[in-house]
Protein backbone atom coordinates (compact mmCIF):
# COMPACT_ATOMS: atom_id res chain seq x y z
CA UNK A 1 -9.65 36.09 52.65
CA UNK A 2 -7.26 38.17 50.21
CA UNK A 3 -4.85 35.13 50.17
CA UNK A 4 -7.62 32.76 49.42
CA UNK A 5 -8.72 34.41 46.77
CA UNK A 6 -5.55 34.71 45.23
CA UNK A 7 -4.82 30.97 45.75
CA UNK A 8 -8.12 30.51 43.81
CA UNK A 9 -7.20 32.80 40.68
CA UNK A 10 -3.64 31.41 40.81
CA UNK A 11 -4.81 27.89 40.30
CA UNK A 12 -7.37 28.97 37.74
CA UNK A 13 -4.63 30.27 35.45
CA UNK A 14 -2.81 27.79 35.90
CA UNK A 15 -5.31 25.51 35.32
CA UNK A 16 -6.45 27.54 32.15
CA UNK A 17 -2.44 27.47 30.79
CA UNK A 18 -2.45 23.93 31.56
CA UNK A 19 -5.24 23.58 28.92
CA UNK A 20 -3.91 25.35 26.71
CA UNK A 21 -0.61 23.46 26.48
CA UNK A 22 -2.71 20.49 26.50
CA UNK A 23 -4.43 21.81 23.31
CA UNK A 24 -1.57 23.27 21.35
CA UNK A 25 0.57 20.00 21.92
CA UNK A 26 -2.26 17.82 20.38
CA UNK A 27 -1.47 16.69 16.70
CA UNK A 28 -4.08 17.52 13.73
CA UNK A 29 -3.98 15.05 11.61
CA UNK A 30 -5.94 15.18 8.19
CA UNK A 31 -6.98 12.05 6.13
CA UNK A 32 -3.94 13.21 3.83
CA UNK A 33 -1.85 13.56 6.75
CA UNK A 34 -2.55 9.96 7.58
CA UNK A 35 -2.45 9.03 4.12
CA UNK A 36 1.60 10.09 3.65
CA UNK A 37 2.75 9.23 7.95
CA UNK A 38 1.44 5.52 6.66
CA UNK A 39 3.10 5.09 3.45
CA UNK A 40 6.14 6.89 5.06
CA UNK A 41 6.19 4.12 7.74
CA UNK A 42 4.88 1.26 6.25
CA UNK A 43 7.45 -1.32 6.51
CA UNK A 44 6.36 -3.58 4.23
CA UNK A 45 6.41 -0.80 1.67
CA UNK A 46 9.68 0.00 2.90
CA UNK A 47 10.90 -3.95 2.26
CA UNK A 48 9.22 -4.01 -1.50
CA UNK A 49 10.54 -0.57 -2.60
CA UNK A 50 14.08 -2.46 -1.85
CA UNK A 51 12.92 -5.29 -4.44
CA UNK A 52 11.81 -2.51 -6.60
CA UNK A 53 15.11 -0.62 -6.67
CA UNK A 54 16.74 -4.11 -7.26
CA UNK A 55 14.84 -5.20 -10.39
CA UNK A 56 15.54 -1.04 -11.70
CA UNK A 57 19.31 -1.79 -11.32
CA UNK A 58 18.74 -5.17 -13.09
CA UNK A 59 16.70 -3.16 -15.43
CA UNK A 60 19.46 -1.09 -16.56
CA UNK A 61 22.03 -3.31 -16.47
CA UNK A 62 20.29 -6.17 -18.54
CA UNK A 63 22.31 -5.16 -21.93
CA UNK A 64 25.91 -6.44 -19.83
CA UNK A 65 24.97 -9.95 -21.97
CA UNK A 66 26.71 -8.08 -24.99
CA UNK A 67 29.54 -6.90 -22.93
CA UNK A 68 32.64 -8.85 -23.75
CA UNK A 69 34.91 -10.84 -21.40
CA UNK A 70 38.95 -9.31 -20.99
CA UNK A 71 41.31 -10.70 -19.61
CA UNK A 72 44.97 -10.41 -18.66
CA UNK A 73 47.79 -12.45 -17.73
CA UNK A 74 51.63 -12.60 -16.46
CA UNK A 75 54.29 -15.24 -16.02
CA UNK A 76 57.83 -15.48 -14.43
CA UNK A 77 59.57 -18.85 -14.77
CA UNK A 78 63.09 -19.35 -13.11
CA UNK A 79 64.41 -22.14 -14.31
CA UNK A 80 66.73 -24.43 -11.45
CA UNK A 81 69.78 -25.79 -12.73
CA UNK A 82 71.88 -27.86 -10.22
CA UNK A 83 75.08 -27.32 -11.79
CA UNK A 84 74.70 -23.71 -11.53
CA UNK A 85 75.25 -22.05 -8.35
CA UNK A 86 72.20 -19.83 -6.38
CA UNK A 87 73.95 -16.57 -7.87
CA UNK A 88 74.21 -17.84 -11.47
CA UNK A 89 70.73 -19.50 -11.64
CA UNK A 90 69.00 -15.55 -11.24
CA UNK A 91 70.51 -14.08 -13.82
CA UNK A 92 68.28 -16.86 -16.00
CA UNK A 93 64.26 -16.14 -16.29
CA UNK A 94 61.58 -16.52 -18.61
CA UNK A 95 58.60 -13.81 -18.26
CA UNK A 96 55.45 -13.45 -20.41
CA UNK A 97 52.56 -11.43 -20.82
CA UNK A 98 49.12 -12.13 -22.13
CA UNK A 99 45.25 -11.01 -23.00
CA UNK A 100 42.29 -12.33 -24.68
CA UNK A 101 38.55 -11.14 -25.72
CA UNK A 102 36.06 -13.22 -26.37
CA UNK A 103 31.96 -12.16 -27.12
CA UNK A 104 29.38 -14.68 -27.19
CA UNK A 105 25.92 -13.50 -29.00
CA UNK A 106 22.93 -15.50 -28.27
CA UNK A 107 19.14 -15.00 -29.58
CA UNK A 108 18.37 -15.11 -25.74
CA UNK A 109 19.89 -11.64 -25.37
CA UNK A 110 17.11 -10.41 -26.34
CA UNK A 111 14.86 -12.11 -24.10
CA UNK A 112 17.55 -11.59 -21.12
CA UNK A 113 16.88 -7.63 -21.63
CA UNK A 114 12.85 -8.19 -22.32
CA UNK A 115 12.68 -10.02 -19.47
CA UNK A 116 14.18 -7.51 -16.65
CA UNK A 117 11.97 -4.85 -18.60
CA UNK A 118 8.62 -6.74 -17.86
CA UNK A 119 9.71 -7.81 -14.42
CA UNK A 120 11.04 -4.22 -13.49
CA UNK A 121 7.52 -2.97 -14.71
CA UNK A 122 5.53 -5.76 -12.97
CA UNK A 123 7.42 -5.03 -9.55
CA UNK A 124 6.66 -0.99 -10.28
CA UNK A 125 2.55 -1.81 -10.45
CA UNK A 126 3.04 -4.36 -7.67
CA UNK A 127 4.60 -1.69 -5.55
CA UNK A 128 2.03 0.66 -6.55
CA UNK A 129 -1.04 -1.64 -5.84
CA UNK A 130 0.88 -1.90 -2.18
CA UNK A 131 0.95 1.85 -1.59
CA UNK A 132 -2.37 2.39 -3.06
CA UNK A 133 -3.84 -1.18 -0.42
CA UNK A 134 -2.06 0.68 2.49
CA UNK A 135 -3.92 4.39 1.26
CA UNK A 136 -7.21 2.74 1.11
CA UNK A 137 -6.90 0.87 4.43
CA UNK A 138 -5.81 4.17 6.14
CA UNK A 139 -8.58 6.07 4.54
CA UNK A 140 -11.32 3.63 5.79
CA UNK A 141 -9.59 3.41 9.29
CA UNK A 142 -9.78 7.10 9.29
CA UNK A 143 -13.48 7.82 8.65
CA UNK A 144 -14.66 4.96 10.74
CA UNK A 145 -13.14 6.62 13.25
CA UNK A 146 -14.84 9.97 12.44
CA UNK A 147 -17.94 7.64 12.07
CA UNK A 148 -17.39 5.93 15.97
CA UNK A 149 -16.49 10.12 17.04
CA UNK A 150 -20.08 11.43 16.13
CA UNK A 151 -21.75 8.73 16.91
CA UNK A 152 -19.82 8.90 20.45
CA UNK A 153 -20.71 12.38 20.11
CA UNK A 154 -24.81 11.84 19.39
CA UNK A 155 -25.09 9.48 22.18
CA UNK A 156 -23.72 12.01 24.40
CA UNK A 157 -26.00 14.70 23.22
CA UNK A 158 -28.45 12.15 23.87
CA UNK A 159 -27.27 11.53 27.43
CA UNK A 160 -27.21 15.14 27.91
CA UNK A 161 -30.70 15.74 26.82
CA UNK A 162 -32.02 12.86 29.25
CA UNK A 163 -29.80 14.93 32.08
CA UNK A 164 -31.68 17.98 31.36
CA UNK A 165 -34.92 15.97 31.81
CA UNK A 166 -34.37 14.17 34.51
CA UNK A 167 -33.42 17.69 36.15
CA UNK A 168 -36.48 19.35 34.93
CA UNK A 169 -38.01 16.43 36.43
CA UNK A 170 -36.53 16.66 39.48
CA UNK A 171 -37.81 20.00 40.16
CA UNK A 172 -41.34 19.35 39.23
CA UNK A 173 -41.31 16.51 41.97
CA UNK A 174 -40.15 18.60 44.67
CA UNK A 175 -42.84 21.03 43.41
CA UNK A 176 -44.99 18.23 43.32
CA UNK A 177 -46.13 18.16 39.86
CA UNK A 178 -44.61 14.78 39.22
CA UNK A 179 -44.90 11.22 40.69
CA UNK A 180 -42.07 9.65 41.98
CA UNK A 181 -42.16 6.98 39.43
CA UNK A 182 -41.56 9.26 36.61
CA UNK A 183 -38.80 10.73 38.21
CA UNK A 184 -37.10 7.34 38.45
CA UNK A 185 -38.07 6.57 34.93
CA UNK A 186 -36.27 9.95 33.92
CA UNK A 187 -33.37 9.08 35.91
CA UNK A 188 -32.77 5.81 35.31
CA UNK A 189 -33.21 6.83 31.11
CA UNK A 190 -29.89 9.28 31.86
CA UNK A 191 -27.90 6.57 33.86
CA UNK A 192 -28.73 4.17 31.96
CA UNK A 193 -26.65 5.56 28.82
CA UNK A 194 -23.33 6.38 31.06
CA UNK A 195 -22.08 2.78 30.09
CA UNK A 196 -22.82 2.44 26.56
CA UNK A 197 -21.02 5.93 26.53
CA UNK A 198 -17.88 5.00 28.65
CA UNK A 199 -17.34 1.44 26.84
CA UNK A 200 -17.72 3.42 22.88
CA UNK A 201 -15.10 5.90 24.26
CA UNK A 202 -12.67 2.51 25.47
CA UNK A 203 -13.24 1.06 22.02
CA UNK A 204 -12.35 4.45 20.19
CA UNK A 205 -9.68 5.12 22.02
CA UNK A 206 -7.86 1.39 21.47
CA UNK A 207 -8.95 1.81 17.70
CA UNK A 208 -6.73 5.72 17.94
CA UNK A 209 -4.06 3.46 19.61
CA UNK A 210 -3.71 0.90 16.75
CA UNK A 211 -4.48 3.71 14.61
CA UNK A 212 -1.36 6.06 15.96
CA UNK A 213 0.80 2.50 15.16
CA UNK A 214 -0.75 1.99 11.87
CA UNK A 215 1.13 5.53 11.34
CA UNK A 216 4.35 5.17 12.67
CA UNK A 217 3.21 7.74 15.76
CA UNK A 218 4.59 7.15 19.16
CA UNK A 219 1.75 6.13 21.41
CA UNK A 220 2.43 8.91 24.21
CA UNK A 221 1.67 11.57 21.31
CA UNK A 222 -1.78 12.96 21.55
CA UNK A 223 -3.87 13.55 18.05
CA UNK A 224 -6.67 14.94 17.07
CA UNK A 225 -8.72 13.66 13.77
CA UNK A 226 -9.98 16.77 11.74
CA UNK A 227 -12.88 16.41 9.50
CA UNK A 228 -15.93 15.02 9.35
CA UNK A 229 -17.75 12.74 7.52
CA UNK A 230 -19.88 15.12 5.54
CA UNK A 231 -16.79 16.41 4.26
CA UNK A 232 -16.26 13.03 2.87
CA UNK A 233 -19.69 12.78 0.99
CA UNK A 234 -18.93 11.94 -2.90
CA UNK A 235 -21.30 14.29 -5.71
CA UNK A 236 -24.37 12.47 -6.69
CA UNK A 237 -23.23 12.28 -9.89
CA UNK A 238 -20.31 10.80 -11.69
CA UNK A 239 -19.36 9.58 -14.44
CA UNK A 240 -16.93 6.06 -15.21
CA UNK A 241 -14.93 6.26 -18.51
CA UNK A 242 -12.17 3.80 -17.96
CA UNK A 243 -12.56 0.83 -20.16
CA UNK A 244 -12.81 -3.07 -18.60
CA UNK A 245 -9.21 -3.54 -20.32
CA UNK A 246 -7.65 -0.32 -18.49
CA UNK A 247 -8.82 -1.52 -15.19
CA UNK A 248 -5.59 -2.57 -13.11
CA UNK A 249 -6.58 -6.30 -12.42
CA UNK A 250 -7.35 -7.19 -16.04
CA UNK A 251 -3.76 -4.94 -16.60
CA UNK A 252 -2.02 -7.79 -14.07
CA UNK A 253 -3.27 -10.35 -16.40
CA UNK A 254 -1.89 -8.28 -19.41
CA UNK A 255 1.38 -8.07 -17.74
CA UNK A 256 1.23 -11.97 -17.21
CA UNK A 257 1.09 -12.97 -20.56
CA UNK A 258 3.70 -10.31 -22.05
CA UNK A 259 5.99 -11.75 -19.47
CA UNK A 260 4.64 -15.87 -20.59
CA UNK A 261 5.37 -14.91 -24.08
CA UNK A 262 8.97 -13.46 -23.27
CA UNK A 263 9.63 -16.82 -21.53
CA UNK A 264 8.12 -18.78 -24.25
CA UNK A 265 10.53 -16.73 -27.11
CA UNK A 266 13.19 -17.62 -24.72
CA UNK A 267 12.75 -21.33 -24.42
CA UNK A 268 12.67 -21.70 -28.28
CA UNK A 269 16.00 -19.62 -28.66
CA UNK A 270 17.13 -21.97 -26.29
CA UNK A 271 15.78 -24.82 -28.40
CA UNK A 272 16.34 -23.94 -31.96
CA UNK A 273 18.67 -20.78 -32.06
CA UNK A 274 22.35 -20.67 -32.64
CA UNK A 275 24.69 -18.79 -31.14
CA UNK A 276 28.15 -17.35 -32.05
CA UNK A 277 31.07 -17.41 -30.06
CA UNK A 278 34.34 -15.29 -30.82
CA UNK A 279 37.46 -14.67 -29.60
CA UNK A 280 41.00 -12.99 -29.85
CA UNK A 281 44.33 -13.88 -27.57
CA UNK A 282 47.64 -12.40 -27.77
CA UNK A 283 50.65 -13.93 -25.71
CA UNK A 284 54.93 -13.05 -25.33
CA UNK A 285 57.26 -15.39 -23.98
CA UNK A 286 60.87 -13.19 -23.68
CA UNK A 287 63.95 -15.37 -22.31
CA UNK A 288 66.71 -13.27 -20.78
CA UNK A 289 69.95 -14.77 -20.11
CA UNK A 290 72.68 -12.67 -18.30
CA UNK A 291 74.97 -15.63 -17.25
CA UNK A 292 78.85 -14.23 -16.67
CA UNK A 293 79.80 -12.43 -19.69
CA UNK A 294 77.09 -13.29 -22.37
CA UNK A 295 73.96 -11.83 -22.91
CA UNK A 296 71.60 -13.01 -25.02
CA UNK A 297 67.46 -12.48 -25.10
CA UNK A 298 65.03 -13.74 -27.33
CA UNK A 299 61.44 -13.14 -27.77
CA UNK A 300 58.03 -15.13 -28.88
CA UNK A 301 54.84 -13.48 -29.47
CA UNK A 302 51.73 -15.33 -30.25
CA UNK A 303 48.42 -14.21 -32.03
CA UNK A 304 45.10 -16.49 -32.04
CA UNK A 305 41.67 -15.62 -32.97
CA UNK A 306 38.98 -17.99 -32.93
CA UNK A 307 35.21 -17.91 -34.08
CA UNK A 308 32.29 -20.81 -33.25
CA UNK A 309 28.92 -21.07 -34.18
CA UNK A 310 26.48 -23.33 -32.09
CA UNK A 311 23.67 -25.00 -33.12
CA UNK A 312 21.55 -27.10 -31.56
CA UNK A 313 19.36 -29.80 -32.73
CA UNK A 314 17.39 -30.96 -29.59
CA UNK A 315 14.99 -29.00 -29.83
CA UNK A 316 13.59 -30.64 -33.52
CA UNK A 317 13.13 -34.32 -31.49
CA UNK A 318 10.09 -34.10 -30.32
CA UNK A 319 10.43 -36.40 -27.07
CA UNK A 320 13.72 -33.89 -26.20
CA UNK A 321 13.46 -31.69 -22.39
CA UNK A 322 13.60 -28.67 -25.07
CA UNK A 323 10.05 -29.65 -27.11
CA UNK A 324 8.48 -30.85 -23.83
CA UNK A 325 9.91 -27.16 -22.18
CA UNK A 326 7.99 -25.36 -25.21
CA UNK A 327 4.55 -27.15 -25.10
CA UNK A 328 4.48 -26.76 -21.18
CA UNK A 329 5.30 -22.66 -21.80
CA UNK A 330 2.46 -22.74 -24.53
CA UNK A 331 0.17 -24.27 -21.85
CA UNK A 332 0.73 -21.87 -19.26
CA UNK A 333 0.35 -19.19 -21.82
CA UNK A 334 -3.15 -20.80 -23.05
CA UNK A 335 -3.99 -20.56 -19.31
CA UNK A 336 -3.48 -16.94 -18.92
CA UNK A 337 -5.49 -15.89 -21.60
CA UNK A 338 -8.41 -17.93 -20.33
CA UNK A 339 -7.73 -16.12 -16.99
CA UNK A 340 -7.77 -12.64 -18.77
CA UNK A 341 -11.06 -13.74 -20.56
CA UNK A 342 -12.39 -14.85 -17.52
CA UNK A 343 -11.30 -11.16 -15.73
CA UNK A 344 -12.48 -8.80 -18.31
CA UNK A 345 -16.23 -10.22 -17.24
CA UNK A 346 -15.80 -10.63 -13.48
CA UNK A 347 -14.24 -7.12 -13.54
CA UNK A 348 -17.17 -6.10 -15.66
CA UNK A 349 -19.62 -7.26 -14.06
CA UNK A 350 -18.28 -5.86 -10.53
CA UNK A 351 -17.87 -2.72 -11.66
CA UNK A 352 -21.35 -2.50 -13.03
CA UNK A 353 -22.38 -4.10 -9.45
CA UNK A 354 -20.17 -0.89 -7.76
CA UNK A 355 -21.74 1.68 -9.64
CA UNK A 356 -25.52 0.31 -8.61
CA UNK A 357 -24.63 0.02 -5.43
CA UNK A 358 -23.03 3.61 -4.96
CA UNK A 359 -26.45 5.06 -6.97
CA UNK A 360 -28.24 3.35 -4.23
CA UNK A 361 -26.84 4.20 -1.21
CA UNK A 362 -26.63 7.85 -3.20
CA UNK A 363 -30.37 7.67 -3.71
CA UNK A 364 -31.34 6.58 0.05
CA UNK A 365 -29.53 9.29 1.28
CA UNK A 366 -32.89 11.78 1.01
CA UNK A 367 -34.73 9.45 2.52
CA UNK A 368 -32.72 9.05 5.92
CA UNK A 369 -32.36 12.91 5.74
CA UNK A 370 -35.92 12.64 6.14
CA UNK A 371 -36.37 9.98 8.74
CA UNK A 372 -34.06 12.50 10.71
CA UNK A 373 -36.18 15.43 10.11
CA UNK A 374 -39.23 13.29 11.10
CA UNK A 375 -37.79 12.08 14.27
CA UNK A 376 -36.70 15.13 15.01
CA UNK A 377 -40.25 17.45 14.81
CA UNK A 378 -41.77 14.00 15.87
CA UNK A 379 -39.60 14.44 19.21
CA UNK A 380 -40.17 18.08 19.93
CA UNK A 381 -43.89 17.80 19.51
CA UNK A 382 -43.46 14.72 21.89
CA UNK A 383 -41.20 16.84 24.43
CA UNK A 384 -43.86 19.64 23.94
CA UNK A 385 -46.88 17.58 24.87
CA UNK A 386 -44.62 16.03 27.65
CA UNK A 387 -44.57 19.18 28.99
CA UNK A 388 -47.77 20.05 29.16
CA UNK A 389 -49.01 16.78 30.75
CA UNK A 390 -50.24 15.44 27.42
CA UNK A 391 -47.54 12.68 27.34
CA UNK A 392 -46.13 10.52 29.58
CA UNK A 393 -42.06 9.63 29.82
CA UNK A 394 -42.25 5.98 28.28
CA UNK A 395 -43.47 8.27 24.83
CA UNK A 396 -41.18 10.61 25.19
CA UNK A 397 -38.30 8.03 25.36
CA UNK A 398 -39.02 6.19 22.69
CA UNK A 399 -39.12 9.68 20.78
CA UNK A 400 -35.82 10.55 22.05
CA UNK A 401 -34.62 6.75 21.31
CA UNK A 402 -35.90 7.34 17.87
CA UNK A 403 -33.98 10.41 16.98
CA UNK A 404 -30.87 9.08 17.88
CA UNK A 405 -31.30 5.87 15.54
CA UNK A 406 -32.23 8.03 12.83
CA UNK A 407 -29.33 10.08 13.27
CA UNK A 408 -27.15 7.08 13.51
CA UNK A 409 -28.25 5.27 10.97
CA UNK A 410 -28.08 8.12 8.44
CA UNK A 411 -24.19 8.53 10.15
CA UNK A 412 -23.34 4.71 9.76
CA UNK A 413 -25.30 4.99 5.78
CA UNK A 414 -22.93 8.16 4.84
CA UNK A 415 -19.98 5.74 6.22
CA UNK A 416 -20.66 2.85 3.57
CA UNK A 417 -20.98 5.27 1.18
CA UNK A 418 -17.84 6.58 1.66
CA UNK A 419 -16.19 3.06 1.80
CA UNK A 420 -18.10 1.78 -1.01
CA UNK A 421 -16.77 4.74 -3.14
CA UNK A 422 -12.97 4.52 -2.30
CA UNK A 423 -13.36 0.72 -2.97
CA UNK A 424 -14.59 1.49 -6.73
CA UNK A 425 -11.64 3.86 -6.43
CA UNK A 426 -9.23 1.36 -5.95
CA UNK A 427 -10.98 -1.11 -7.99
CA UNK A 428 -10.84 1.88 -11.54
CA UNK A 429 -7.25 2.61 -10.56
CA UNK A 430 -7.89 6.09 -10.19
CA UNK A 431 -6.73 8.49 -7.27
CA UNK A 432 -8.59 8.50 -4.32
CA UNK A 433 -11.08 11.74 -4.00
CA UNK A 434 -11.28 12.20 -7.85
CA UNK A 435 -14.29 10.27 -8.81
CA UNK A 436 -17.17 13.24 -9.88
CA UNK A 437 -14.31 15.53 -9.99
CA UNK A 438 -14.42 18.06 -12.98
């Protein structure tokens, strides 16, 4: 008996520092947390930050067009004579040096080092729009999972309650205070929820799975989501001061047109400017003669420097590819402003559109805190009456069935909330948690 007892507190502690492990080798992970794993493992953040560095160097290089081009050269020139022998015809050479510098200015310089500026800042808000896409996708990924967790968790408290009645049940029909009928009623009302229950559980835990890849986290690493969706609640009352032309999709538009207008300046250098050419060259020619007793050397050095100007005249005829390459430019130009005309009111009137929304779902908020509260005395007067034979199980059901939709809904309400607030977030540019913030 001693041994068996023993054998049964061995395998309790075991079992107890079993759990334990269990529990301290599970991963907390935050909505932050999440947040930096995802853009630390994003690969296609990984694959634009490359472009991004790329266009920097380019960037900082772009002034190289003023840099001028050196160069250096070296001859050696034995002449052959065939009435001299192999010996004699080495002691005769020619050998020269040279260099040259040239520098070519252009008005397109300019537009060359305006150009990688714009594109360098256009691939920096591009990138940023990317990190901030994969932030708000993680962010909503994360609270509907905290939304599928409690409701998993308030149809189990459900199921749990219909246990306990179908128990209580139980014993009042072996007392014989209740009909057979009712006790199948109660029983099937607690089986009934087991696979609703085990397929929400399936569902959550393939949405953890993609989840855990969404994050770069191996999928035999166990996690645990901390927070809850109350956390996540936004104030009731905020207040929007960023103007339509600081929001960052009428700011793409902006960016458009600085860079049209670059590439319009550039195509009429190309068409009308001149540009200036220079350059300098300096050359020696030294013959050395050592043949038998004479020896004689002689040397010619050479200086040149040249300067060009360039200018062309295409660009005045009007049927020329240079005045057809500025009126297509001035099109696409005219285009873009329409398109940031056209943006300043859809953004507008979106963001107006945002804002109701958010004061609405804000403002139904009391009223599904009281459905819950209704349900909820509705069902304990319902489970009191049941109790006293006032009530039969079909009524209290639909109580119970009640409460939980109330709860649900109010769950599933706080979740759009949430969503509709990071997406006016993202849409305002600003960081994610800060709107209402003082």
């Amino acid at each position: 008996m001693k041994r068996l007892l023993f054998s049964v507190a061995a395998l309790f502690i075991i079992f107890e520092l079993s759990a334990q492990q269990t529990e301290s080798n599970t991963r907390k992970i935050t909505v932050d947390d999440a947040v930096i794993l995802a853009a630390d493992n994003n690969i296609s953040l990984k694959r634009q930050k490359i472009v991004l560095d790329a266009l920097d160097m380019r960037n900082k290089t772009s002034w190289n067009g003023v840099s001028p081009s050196v160069s250096v050269s070296g001859s050696l020139e034995i002449p052959l004579d065939g009435l001299l022998t192999e010996m004699e015809a080495t002691n005769k050479y020619v050998y020269g040096f040279g260099a040259s510098v040239s520098l070519a200015l252009t008005p397109s310089l300019y537009t060359s080092i305006r150009d990688a500026k714009l594109k360098f800042e256009s691939g920096k808000t591009s990138y940023e729009e990317a990190v901030r896409q994969v932030e708000l996708n993680v962010r909503k990924l994360f609270y509907s999972l905290l939304y599928t967790k409690e409701s998993i968790a308030l149809q189990k408290r459900n199921m749990e309650t219909a246990r306990l009645r179908y128990e209580n049940n139980r014993d009042k029909y072996n007392r014989g205070q209740l009909s057979e009928l009712d006790l199948l009623q109660s029983q099937y009302s607690y089986e009934s929820q087991r696979p609703a229950i085990e397929s929400a559980e399936i569902a959550y835990q393939n949405n953890i799975a993609s989840f855990k890849q969404t994050l770069g986290i191996p999928q035999s690493e166990k996690i645990e989501l901390e927070g809850a969706l109350s956390d996540a609640i936004p104030p009731e009352a905020f207040t929007v001061t960023q103007n339509v032309e600081d929001l960052p999709s009428v700011k793409k538009i902006q960016a458009s047109i600085e860079q049209q207008k670059n590439s319009l300046l550039a195509t009429r250098f190309s068409a009308y400017g001149p540009s200036i050419s220079a350059s300098y060259s300096w050359g020696m020619n030294r013959l050395n003669d050592k043949t038998e007793d004479i020896k004689k050397a002689s040397a010619n050095e050479s200086h040149g420097l040249s300067l060009g100007v360039r200018i062309p005249l295409d660009g005045y005829l009007p049927w020329s590819t240079g005045a057809y390459s500025i009126a297509t430019q001035k099109g696409t130009l005219k285009d873009l402003e329409l398109q940031l005309e056209n943006e300043k009111t859809t953004a507008a009137l979106n963001l107006q559109n945002s804002i109701k929304n958010i004061v609405q779902k804000q403002n139904q908020m009391e009223m599904l805190n009281r459905n819950v509260e209704i349900a909820q005395k509705s069902y304990d007067m319902t489970l009191a009456a049941y109790n006293h034979g006032s009530r039969d199980l079909l009524t209290l059901q639909n109580a119970s069935d009640a409460l939980l939709k109330a709860k649900t809904d109010r769950e599933s309400h706080i979740f759009n909330l949430i969503s509709a607030v990071l997406d006016l977030e993202n849409m305002l540019g600003v960081p994610f948690g800060s709107l209402g913030e003082k």
